[in-house]
Protein backbone atom coordinates (compact mmCIF):
# COMPACT_ATOMS: atom_id res chain seq x y z
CA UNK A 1 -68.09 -82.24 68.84
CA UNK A 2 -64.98 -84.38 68.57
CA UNK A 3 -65.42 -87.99 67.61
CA UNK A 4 -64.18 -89.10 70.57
CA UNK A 5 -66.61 -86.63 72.68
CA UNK A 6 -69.63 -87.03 74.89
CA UNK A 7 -72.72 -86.86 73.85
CA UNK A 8 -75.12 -85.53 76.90
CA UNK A 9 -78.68 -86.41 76.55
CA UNK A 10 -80.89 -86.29 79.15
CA UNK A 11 -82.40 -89.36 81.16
CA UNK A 12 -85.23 -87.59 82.61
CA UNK A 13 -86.76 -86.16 79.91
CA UNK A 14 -87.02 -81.99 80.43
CA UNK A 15 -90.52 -82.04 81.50
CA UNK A 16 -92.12 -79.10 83.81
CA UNK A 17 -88.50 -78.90 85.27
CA UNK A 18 -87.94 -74.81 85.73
CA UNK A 19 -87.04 -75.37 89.26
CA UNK A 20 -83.92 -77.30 89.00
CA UNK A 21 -82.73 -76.83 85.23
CA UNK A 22 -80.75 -73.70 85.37
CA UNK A 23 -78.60 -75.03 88.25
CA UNK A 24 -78.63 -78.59 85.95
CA UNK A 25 -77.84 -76.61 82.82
CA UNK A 26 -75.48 -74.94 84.34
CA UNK A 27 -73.39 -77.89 85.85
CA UNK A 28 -73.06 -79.42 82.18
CA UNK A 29 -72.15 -76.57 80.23
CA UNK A 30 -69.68 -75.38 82.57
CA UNK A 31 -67.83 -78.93 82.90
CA UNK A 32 -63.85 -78.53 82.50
CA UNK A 33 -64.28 -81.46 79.82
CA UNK A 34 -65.31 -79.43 76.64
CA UNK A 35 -65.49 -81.42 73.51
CA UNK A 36 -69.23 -81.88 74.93
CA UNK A 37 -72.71 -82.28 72.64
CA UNK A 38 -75.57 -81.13 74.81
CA UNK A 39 -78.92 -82.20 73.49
CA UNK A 40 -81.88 -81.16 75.75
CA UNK A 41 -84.86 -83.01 75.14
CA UNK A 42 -88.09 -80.99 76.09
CA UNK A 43 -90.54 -83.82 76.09
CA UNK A 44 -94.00 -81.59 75.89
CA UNK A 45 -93.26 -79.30 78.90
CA UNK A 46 -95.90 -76.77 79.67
CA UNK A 47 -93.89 -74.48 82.42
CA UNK A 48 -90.50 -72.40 81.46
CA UNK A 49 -88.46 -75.33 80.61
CA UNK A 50 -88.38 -74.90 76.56
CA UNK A 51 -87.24 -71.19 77.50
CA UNK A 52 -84.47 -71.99 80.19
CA UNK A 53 -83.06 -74.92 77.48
CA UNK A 54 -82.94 -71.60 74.51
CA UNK A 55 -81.60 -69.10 76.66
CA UNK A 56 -78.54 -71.77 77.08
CA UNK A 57 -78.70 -72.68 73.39
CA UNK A 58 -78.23 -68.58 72.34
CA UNK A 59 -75.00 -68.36 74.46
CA UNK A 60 -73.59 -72.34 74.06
CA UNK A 61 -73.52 -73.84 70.38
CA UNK A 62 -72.85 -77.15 71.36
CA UNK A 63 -76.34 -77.20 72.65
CA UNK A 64 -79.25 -79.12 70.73
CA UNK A 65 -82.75 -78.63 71.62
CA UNK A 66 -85.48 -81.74 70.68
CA UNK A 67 -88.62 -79.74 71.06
CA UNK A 68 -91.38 -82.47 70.90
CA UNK A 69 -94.81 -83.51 72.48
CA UNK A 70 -94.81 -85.88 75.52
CA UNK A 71 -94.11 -89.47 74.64
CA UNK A 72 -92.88 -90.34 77.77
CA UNK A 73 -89.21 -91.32 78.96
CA UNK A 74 -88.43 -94.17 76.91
CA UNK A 75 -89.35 -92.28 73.70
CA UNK A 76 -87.67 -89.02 74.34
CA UNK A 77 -84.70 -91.00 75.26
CA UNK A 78 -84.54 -92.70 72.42
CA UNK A 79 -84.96 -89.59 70.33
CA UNK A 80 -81.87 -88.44 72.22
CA UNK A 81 -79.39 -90.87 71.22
CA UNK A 82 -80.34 -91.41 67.85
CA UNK A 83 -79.56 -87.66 67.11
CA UNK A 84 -76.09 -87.69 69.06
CA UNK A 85 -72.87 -87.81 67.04
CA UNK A 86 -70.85 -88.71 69.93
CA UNK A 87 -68.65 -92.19 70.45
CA UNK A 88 -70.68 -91.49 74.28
CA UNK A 89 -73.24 -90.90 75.59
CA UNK A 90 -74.66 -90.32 78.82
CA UNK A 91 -78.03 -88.97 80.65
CA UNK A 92 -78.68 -86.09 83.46
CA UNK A 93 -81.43 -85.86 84.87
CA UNK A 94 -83.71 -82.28 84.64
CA UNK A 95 -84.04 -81.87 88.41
CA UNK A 96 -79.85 -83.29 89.06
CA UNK A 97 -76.23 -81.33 88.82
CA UNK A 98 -73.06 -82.60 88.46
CA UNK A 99 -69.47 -81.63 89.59
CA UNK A 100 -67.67 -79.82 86.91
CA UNK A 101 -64.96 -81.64 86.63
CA UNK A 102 -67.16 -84.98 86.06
CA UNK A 103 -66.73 -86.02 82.90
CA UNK A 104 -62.41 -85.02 82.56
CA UNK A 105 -62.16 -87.95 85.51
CA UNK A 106 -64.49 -90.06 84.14
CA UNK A 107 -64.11 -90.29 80.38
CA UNK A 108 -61.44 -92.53 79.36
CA UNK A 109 -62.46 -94.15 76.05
CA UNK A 110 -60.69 -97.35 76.92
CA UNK A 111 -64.65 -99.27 77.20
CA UNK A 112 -67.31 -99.77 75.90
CA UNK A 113 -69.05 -99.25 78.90
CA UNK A 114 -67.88 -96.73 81.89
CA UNK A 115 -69.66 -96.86 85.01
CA UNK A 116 -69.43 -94.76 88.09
CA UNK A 117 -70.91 -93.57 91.91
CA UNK A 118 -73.61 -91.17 92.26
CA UNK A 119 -74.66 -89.42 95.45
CA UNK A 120 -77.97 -89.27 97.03
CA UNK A 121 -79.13 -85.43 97.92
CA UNK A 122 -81.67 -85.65 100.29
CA UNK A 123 -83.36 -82.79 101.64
CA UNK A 124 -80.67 -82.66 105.23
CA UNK A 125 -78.09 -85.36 103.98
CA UNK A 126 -76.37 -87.01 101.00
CA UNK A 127 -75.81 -90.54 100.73
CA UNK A 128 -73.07 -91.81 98.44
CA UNK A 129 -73.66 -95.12 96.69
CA UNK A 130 -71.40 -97.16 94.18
CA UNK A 131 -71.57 -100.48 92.23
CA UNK A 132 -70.87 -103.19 94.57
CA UNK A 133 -68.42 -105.31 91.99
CA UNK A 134 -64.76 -104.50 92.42
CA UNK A 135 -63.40 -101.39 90.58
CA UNK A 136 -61.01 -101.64 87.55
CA UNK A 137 -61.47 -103.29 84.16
CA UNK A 138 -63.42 -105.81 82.99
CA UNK A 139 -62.91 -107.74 79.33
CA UNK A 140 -65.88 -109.89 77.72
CA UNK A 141 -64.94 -112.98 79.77
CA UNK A 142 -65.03 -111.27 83.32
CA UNK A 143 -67.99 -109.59 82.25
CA UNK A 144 -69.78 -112.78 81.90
CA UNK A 145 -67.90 -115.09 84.66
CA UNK A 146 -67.88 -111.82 87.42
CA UNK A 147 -70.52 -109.20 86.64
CA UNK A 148 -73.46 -110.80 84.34
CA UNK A 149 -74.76 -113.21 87.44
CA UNK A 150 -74.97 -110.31 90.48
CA UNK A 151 -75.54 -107.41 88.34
CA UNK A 152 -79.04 -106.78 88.76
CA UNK A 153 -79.15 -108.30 92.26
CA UNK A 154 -76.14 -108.93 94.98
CA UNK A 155 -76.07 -111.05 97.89
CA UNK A 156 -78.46 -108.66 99.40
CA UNK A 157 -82.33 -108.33 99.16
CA UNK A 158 -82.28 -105.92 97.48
CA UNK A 159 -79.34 -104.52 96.28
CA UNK A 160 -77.82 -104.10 93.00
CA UNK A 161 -74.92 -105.58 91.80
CA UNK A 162 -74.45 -102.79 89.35
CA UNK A 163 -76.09 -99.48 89.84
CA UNK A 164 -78.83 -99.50 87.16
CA UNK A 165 -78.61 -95.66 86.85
CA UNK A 166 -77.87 -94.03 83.55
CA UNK A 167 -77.10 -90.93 84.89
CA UNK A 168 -73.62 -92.27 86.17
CA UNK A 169 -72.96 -94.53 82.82
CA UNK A 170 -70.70 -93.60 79.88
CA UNK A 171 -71.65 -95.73 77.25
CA UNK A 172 -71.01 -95.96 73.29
CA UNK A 173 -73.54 -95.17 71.00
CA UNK A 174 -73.20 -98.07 69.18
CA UNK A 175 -73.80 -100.40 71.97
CA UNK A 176 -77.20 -98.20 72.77
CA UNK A 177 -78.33 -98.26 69.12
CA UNK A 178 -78.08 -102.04 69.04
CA UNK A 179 -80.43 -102.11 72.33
CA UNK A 180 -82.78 -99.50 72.18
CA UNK A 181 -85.00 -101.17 69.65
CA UNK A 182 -85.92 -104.12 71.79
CA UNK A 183 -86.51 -101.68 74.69
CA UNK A 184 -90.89 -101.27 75.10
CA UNK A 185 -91.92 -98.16 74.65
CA UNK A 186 -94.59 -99.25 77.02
CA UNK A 187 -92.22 -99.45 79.89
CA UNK A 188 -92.81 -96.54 82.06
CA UNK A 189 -91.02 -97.95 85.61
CA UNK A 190 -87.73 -99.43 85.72
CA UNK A 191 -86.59 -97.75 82.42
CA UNK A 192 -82.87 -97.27 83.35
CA UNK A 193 -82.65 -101.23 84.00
CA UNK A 194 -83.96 -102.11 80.76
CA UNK A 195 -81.49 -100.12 78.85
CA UNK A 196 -78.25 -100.63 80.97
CA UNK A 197 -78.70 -104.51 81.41
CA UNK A 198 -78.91 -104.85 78.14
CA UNK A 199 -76.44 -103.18 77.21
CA UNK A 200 -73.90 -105.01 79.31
CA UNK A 201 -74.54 -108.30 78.02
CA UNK A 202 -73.51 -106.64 74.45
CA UNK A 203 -70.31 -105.11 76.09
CA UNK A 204 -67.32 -106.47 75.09
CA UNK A 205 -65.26 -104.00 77.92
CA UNK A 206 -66.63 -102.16 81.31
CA UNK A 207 -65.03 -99.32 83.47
CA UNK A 208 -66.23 -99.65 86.88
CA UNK A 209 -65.26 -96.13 89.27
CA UNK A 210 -65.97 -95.32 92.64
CA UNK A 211 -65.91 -91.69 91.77
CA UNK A 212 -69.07 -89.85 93.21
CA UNK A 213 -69.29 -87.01 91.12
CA UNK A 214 -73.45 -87.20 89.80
CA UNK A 215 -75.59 -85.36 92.86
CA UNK A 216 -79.23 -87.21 92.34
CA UNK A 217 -82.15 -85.43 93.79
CA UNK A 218 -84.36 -86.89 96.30
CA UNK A 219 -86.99 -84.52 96.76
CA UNK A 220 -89.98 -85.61 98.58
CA UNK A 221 -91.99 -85.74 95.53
CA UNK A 222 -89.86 -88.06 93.85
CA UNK A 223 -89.50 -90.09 96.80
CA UNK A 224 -93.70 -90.93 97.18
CA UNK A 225 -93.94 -94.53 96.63
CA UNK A 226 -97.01 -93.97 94.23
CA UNK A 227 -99.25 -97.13 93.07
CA UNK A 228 -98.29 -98.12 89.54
CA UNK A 229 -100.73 -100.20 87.79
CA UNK A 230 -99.92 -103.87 87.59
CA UNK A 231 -99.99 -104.01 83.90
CA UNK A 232 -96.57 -101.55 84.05
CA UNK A 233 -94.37 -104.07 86.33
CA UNK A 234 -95.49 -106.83 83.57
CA UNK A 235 -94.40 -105.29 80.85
CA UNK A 236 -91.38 -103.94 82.36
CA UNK A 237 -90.90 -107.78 83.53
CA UNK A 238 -91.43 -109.49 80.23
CA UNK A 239 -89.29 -106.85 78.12
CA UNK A 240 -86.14 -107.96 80.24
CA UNK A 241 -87.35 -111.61 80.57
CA UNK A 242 -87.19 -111.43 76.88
CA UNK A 243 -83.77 -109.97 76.64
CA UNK A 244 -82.57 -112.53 73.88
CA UNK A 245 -78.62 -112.83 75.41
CA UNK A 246 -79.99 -113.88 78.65
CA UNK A 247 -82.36 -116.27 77.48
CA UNK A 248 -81.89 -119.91 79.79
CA UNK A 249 -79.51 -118.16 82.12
CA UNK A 250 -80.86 -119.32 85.70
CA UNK A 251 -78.88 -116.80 87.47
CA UNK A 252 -80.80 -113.94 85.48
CA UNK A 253 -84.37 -115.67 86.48
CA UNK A 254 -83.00 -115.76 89.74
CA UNK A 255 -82.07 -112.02 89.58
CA UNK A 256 -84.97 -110.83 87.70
CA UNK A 257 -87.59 -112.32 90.24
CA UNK A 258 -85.72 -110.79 93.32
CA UNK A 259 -85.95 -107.41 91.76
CA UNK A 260 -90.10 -107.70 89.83
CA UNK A 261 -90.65 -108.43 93.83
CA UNK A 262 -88.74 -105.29 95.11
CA UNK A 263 -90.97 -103.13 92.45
CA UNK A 264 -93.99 -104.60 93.83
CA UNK A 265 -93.02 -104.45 97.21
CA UNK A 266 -92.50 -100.72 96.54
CA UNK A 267 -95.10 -99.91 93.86
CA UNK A 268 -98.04 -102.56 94.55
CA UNK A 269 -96.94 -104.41 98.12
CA UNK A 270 -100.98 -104.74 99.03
CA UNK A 271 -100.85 -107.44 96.08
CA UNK A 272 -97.61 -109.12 97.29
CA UNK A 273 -98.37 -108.78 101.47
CA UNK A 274 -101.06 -111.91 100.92
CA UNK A 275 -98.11 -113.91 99.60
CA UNK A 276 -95.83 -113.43 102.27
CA UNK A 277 -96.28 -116.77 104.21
CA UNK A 278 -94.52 -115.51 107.48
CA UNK A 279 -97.69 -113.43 107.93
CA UNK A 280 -99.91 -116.20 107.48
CA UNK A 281 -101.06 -117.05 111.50
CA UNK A 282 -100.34 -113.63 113.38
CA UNK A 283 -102.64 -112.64 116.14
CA UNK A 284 -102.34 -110.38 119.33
CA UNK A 285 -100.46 -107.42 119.95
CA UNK A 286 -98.09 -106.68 116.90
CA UNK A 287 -95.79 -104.29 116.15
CA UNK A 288 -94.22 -103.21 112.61
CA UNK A 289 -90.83 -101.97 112.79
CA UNK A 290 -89.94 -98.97 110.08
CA UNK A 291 -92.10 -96.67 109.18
CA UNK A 292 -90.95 -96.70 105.41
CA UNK A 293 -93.42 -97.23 102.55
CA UNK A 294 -93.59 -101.05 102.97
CA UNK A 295 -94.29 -100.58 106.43
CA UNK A 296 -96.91 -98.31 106.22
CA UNK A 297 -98.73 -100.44 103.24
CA UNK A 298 -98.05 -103.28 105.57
CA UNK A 299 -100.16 -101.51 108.57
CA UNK A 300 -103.02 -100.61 106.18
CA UNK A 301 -103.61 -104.29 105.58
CA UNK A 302 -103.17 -105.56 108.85
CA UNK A 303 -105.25 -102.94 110.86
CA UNK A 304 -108.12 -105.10 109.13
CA UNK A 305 -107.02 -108.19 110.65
CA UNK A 306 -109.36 -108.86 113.22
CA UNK A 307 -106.83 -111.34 114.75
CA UNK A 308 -104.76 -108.46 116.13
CA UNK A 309 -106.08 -106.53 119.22
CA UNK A 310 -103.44 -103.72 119.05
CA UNK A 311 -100.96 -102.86 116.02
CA UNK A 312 -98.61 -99.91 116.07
CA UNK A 313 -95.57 -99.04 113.84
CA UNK A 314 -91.73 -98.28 115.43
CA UNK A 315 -89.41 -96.19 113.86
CA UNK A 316 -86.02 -95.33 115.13
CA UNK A 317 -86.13 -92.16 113.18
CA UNK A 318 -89.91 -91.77 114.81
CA UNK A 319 -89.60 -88.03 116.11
CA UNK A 320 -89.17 -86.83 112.50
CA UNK A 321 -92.15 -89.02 110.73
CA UNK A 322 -95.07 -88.20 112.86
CA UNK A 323 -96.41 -85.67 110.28
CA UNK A 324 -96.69 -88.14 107.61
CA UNK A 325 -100.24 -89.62 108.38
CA UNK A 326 -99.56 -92.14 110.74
CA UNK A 327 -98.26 -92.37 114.34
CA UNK A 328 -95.27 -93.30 114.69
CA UNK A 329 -93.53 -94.73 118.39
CA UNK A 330 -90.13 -95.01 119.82
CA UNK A 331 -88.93 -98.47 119.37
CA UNK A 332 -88.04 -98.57 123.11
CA UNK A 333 -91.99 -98.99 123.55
CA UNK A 334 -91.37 -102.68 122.86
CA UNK A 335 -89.49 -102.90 126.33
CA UNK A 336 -91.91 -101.99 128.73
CA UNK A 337 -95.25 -103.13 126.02
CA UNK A 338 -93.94 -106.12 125.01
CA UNK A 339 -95.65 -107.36 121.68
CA UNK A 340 -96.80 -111.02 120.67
CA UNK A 341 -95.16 -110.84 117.51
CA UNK A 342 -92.11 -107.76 116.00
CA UNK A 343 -92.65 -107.79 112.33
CA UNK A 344 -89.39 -106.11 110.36
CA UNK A 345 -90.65 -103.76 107.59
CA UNK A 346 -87.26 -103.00 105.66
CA UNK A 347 -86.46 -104.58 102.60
CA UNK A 348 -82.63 -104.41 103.00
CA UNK A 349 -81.85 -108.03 104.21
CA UNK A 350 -78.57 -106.25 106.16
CA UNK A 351 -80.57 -103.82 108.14
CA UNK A 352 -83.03 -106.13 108.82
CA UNK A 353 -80.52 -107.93 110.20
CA UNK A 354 -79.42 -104.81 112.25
CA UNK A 355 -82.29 -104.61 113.75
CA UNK A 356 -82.85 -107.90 114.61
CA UNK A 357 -79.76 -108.08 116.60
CA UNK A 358 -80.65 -104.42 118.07
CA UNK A 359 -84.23 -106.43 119.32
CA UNK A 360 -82.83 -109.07 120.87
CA UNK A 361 -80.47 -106.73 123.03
CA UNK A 362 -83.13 -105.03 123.94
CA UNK A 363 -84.36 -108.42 125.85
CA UNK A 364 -87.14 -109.59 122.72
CA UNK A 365 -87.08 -113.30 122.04
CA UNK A 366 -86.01 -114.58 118.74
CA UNK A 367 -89.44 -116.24 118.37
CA UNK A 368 -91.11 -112.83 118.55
CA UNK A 369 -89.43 -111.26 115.74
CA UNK A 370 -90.25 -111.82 111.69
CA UNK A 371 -88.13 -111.58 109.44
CA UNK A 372 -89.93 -112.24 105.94
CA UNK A 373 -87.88 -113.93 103.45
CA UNK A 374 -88.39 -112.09 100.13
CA UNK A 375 -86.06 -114.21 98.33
CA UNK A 376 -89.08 -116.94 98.96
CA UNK A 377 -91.62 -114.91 97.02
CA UNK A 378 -92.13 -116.39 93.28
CA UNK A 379 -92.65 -112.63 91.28
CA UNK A 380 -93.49 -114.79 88.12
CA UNK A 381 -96.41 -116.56 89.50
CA UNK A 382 -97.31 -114.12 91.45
CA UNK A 383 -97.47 -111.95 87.90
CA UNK A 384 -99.09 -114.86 86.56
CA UNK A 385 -102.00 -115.22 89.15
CA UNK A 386 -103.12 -111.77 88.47
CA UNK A 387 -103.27 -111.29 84.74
């Protein structure tokens, strides 16, 4: 390992990953960018993993194996980067691959922080997604005055600013050691945004690419919207409430309360539904359009309502999701059956407003459709009121 080389730990810690290493293995050690240190942390793995990570280590000196009990993410990460000896580092994820020629396009070592696009692999499409702040180079003062007050959130509910992934971050060692201290070890959700947004408000220079070289699994495991104790989204919201460099920033109150509600809205939305005054007086025939995880928590609340006489759930991609639990109708129902009130489940403010407009072509009155304003919800209190 070069001084000026890579050092590739990885994000997800190797845990019961024998599906998907070799082809992840293989993608790193094969990379046309060579001055490479590959440590594979096996964080307590009880399937072939530790096996698959020596059988690369016998043929490939460069890599390191961290053969430990499970700790969890945040641990094993941080295990990672304190052994690395390179001016870089970056994460891969056990179950991800990468193009080979990723890191000889990306590396530059002229910032401290290099971030780039990563591509979605679903399971019949990809979907390629990149930081929504102009390309090019950014100095301390641009950082602050351009990036610091949309990088956790844009314009759009929700959306980042700055893709929170570490997989598709180079970033220098010494900027991570001066972070990774204040980062919980109790925060189990949202671990990649506590470590890159603090780092960025320590970064005296960022990279920003639109390259698209990182392939990130979506398998439909990792895709279940599981329920995450409530105690989990608190800490994860006081550690970056607490970040000392944003202390008395409005703009990163602002941010950090659109995003605690996105978690919850994913992790815990029966807790944030009730707060949602848009839903306060709805009676009648209703129908909930998408048939993603908010939408489906958001039927299993209201079918108690005893208000409503009929609820159903629309889904333009309805013939594929009808094997998921719940029925699932043609949105062109709502022409011939139409409802008292069209309630838009997506929490993407510029599909919502898609489908809006889609609605009302359809011959649907404005008054009939919802639109819930999750910029209006107060994560904080809502926190608060609970614990």
């Amino acid at each position: 390992l070069l001084s000026r080389g890579l050092g590739d730990v990885y994000k997800r810690q190797i845990y019961n990953a024998e599906e998907y290493l070799n082809k992840c293995l293989a993608s790193i050690v094969n990379q046309t960018y060579r001055e490479l240190e590959i440590i594979l942390v096996n964080d307590g793995s009880t399937d072939e993993s530790l096996a698959i990570c020596e059988k690369y280590k016998q043929v490939d000196d460069r890599v390191v194996i961290i053969n430990k009990h499970n700790e969890g993410l945040v641990r094993a990460r941080k295990d990672g980067i304190r052994m690395a000896k390179g001016e870089y580092i970056t994460f891969v994820d056990a179950d991800d691959w990468i193009d080979i020629t990723t890191y000889e396009k990306i590396y530059t070592g002229k910032a401290d922080i290099i971030s780039y696009g990563l591509t979605e692999e679903y399971e019949n499409y990809s979907k390629n997604k990149t930081d929504k702040i102009e390309p090019g180079l950014y100095d301390k003062k641009r950082i602050h005055d351009q990036i610091i007050p949309c990088m956790l959130s844009s314009t759009t509910f929700f959306e980042f600013g700055m893709l929170p992934n570490l997989v598709c971050k180079l970033i220098k060692k010494s900027l991570l050691l001066e972070t990774i201290d204040d980062v919980s070890d109790n925060v189990t959700i949202g671990e990649d945004v506590d470590f890159f947004f603090r780092t960025i408000y320590k970064a005296e220079s960022m990279l920003i690419k639109t390259d698209t070289l990182y392939h990130y699994r979506q398998h439909k495991k990792s895709m279940m919207k599981a329920k995450l104790p409530v105690e989990k989204i608190k800490a994860l919201y006081l550690d970056l409430y607490n970040i000392k460099e944003a202390a008395g920033l409005t703009e990163w109150v602002s941010q950090l309360n659109q995003y605690i509600t996105f978690v919850m809205l994913l992790k815990r939305p029966e807790i944030v539904i009730p707060y949602i005054t848009e839903l306060s007086d709805i009676h009648g025939k209703v129908v909930i359009y998408g048939a993603g995880g908010f939408g489906k928590s958001l039927y299993d609340i209201l079918i108690e309502n005893k208000n409503i006489t009929k609820l159903s759930i629309v889904d333009r991609q309805w013939q594929n999701m009808n094997n998921v639990g719940y029925h699932i109708e043609n949105p062109e129902t709502v022409r011939v059956d139409i409802p008292d009130k069209i309630i838009i489940a997506i929490l993407n403010e510029n599909v919502c407003g898609q489908v809006g407009k889609y609605l009302i072509e359809m011959g649907i009155e404005s008054k009939t459709i919802i639109s819930i304003n999750f910029r209006g919800i107060n994560a904080e209190s809502m926190i608060k009121k609970i614990y």
